[in-house]
Protein backbone atom coordinates (compact mmCIF):
# COMPACT_ATOMS: atom_id res chain seq x y z
CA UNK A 1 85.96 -23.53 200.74
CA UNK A 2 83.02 -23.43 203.15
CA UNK A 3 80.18 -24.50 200.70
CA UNK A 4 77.61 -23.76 203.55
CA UNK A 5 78.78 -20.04 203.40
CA UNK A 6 78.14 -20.60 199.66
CA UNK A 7 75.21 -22.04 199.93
CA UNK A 8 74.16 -19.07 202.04
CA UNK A 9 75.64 -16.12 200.51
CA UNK A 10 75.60 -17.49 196.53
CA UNK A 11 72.33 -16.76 196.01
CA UNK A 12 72.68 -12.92 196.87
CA UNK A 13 75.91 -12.20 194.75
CA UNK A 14 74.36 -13.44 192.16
CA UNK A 15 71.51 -10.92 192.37
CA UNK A 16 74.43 -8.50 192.88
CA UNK A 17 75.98 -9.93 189.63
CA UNK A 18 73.12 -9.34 187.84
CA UNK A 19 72.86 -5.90 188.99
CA UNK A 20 76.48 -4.84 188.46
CA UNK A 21 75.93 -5.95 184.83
CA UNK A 22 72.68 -4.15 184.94
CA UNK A 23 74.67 -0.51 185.97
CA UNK A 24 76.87 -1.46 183.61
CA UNK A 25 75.13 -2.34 180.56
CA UNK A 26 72.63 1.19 180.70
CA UNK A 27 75.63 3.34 181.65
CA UNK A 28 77.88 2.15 178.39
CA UNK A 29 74.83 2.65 175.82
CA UNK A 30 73.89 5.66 177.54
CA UNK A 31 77.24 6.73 177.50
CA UNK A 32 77.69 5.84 174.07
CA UNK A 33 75.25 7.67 172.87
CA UNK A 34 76.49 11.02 174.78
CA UNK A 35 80.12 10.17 173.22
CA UNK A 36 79.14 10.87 169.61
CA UNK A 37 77.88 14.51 169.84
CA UNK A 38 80.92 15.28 172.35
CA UNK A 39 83.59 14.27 169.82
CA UNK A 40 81.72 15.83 166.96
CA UNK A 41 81.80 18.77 169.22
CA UNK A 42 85.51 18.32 170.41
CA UNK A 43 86.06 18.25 166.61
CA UNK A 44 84.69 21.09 165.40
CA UNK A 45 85.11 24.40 164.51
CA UNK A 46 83.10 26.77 167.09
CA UNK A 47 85.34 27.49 169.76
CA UNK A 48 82.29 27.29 172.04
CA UNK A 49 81.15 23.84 171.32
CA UNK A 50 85.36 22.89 171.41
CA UNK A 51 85.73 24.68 174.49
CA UNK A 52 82.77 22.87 176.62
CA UNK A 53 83.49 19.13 175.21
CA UNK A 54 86.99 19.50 176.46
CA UNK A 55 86.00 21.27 180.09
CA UNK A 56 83.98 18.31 180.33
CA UNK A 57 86.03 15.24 179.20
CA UNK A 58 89.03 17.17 180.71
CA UNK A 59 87.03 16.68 184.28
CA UNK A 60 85.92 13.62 183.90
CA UNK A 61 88.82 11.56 182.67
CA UNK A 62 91.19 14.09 185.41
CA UNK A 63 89.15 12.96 188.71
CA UNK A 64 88.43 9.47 190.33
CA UNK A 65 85.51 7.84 189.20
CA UNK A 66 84.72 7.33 193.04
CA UNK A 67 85.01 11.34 193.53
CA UNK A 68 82.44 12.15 190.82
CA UNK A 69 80.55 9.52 192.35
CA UNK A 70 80.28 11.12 195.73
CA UNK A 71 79.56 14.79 194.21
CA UNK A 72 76.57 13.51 192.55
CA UNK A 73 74.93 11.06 195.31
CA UNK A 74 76.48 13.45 198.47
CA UNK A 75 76.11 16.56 196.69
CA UNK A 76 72.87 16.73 195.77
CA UNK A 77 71.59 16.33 198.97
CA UNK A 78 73.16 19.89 199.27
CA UNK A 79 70.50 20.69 196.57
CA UNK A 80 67.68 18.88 198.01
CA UNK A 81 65.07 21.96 198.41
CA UNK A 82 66.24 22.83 194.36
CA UNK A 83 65.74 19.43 193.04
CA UNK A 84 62.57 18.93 195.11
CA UNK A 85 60.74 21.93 193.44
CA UNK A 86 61.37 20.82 190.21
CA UNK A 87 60.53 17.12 190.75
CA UNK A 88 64.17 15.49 190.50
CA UNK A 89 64.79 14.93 194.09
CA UNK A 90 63.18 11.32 193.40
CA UNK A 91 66.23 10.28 191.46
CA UNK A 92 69.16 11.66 193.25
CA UNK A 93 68.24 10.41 196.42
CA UNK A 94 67.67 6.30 194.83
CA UNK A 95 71.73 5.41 194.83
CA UNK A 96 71.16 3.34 191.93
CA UNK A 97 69.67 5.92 189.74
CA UNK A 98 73.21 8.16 190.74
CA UNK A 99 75.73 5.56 190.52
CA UNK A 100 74.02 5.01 186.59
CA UNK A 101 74.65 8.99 186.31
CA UNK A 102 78.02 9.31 187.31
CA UNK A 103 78.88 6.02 185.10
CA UNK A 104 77.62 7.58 182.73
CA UNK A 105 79.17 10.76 182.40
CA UNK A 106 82.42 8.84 183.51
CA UNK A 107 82.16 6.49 180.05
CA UNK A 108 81.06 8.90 177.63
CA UNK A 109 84.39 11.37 178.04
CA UNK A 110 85.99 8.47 177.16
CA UNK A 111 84.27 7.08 174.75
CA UNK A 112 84.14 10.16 172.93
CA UNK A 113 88.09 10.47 172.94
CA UNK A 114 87.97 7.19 171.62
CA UNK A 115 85.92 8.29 168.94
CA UNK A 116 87.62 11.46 168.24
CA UNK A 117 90.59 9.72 167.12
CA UNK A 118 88.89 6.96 165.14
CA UNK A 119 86.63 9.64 163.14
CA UNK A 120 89.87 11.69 162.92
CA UNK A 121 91.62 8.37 161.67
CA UNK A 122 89.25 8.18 158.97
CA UNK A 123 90.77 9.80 155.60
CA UNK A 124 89.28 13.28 154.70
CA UNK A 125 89.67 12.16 151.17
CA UNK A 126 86.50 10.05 151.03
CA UNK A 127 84.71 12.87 152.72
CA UNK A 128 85.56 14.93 149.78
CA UNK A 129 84.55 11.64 147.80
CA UNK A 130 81.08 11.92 148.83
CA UNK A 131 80.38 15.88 149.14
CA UNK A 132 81.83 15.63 145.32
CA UNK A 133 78.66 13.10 145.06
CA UNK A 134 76.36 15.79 146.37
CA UNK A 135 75.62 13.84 149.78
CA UNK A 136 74.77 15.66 152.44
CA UNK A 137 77.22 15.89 155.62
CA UNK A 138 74.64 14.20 157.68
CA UNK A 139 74.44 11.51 155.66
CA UNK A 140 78.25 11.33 154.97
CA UNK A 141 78.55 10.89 158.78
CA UNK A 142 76.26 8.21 159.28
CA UNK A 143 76.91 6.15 156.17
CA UNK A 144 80.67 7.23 155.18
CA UNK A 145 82.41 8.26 158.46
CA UNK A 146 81.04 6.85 161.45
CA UNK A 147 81.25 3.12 160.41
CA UNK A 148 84.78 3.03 159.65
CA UNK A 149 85.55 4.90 162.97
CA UNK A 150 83.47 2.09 165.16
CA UNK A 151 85.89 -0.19 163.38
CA UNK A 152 88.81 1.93 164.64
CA UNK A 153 87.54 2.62 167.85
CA UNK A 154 85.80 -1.16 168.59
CA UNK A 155 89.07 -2.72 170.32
CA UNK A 156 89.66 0.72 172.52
CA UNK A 157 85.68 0.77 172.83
CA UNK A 158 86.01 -2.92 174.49
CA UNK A 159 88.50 -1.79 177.15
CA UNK A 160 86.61 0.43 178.26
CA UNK A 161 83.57 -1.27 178.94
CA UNK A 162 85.86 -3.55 180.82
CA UNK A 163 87.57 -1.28 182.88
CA UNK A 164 83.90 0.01 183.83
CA UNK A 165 83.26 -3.46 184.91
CA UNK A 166 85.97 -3.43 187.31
CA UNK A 167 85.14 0.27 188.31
CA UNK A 168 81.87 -0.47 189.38
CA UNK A 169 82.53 -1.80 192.38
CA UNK A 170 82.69 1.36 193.68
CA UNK A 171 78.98 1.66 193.95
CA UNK A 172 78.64 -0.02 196.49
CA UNK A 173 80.22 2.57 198.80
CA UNK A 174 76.61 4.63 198.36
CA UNK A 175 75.05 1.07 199.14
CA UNK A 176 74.14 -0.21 196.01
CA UNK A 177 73.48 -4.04 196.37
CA UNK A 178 75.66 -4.61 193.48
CA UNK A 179 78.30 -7.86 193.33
CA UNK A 180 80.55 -5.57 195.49
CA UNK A 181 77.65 -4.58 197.84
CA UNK A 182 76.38 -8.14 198.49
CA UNK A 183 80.22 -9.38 198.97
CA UNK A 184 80.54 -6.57 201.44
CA UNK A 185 77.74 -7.42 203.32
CA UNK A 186 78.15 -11.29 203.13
CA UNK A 187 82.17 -10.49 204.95
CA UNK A 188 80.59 -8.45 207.87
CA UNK A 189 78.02 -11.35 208.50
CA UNK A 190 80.56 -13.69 208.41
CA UNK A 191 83.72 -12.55 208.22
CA UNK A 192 85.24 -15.29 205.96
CA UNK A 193 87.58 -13.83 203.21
CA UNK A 194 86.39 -16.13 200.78
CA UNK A 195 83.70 -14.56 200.06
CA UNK A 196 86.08 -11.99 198.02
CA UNK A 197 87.73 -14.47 196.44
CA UNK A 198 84.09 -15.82 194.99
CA UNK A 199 83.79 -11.80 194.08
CA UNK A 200 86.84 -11.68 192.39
CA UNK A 201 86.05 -15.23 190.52
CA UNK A 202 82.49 -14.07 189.21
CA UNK A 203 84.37 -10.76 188.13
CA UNK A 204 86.87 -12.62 185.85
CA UNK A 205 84.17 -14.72 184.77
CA UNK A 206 82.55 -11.34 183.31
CA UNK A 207 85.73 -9.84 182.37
CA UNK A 208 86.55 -13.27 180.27
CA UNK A 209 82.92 -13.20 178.92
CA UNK A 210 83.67 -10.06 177.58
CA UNK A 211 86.32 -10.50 176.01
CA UNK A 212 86.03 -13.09 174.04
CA UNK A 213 82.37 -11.85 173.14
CA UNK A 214 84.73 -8.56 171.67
CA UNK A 215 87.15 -10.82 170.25
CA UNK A 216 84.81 -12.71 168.20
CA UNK A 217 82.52 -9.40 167.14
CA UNK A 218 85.86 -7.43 166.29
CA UNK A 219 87.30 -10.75 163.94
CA UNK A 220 83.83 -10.45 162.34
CA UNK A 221 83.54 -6.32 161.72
CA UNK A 222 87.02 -6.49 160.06
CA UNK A 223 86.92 -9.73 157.95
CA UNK A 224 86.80 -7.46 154.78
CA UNK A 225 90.15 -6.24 156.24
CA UNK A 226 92.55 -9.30 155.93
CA UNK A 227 94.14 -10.64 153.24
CA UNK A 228 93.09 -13.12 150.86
CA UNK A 229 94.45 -16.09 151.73
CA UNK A 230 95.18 -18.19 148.04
């Protein structure tokens, strides 16, 4: 290992660490919160509201990650005199602003399959339960539904904040100076392969962090689960 390299090029993939985790972490809770009202609307009865949420988490989960990428950073340059007189063209030409776009229309089609099937998971009996108690569906949602479907959903829910992790490299194609982006331009300085190796390290390091951070929220969340040991 050539420490001077390190010693050189450390500095800046941490910045690029913090960054990717930066992309990351905004484009899951944004993403998150665009899930819920797509799988309500994948779930329910207007074949207008079905018919949308599926065109869209058809598209996104059926096309690279990469690809959607492009269309939004790329393409909107194609849009530059529309964007421009309504006063957007400030974020789609900052790469950072459309990598955390694209992310986040990536996550939330699949977060909200994720929690299509956990709501749908959750038995329609206790609904019944509480409309016979005169709550309102609202609050049935929030109080009666939703938290047993997070429960359902939380292991799925952690692979796929993981497998945005490893996606995000891609953003540094449209030069963000993410991990990716400061390995990349470390190798063409220097052209030592090592320096993807130390990339690949500090990923599994996250990766890791993750999941045991999951492991030890999920064993918590469904303690009222397991048996009774005598």
């Amino acid at each position: 290992m050539n420490l001077e390299l390190l010693g050189r090029y450390g500095p800046r993939m941490l910045e690029g660490l913090l960054v990717t985790i930066e992309l990351v972490t905004i484009s899951v809770v944004l993403g998150g919160l665009l899930a819920i009202p797509v799988a309500l609307a994948r779930l329910s009865r207007s074949p207008l509201l079905r018919g949308a949420s599926f065109g869209y988490v058809y598209f996104f989960r059926g096309t690279p990650l990469l690809a959607q990428l492009f269309l939004i950073y790329y393409g909107s340059g194609q849009f530059r005199p529309f964007f421009d007189s309504i006063g957007l063209w400030w974020f789609f030409r900052d790469a950072f602003l459309c990598a955390l776009l694209a992310f986040t229309l990536n996550t939330a089609a699949y977060q909200a399959e994720i929690l299509r099937g956990a709501i749908r998971s959750v038995p329609h009996g206790q609904v019944e339960a509480a409309l016979s108690l005169g709550l309102r569906p609202q609050v049935i949602f929030l109080k009666v539904v939703l938290p047993q479907a997070l429960i359902v959903a939380l292991r799925p829910l952690g692979n796929e904040v993981i497998l945005m992790v490893k996606g995000s490299a891609v953003a540094a194609i449209v030069t963000v100076f993410d991990l990716m982006g400061a390995t990349r331009l470390a190798f063409a300085r220097s052209f030592d392969l090592s320096v993807y190796l130390w990339a690949a390290i500090l990923y599994l390091a996250v990766v890791e962090t993750l999941r045991r951070v999951w492991d030890r929220l999920e064993h918590r969340l469904t303690r009222h689960l397991r048996p009774v040991q005598p």
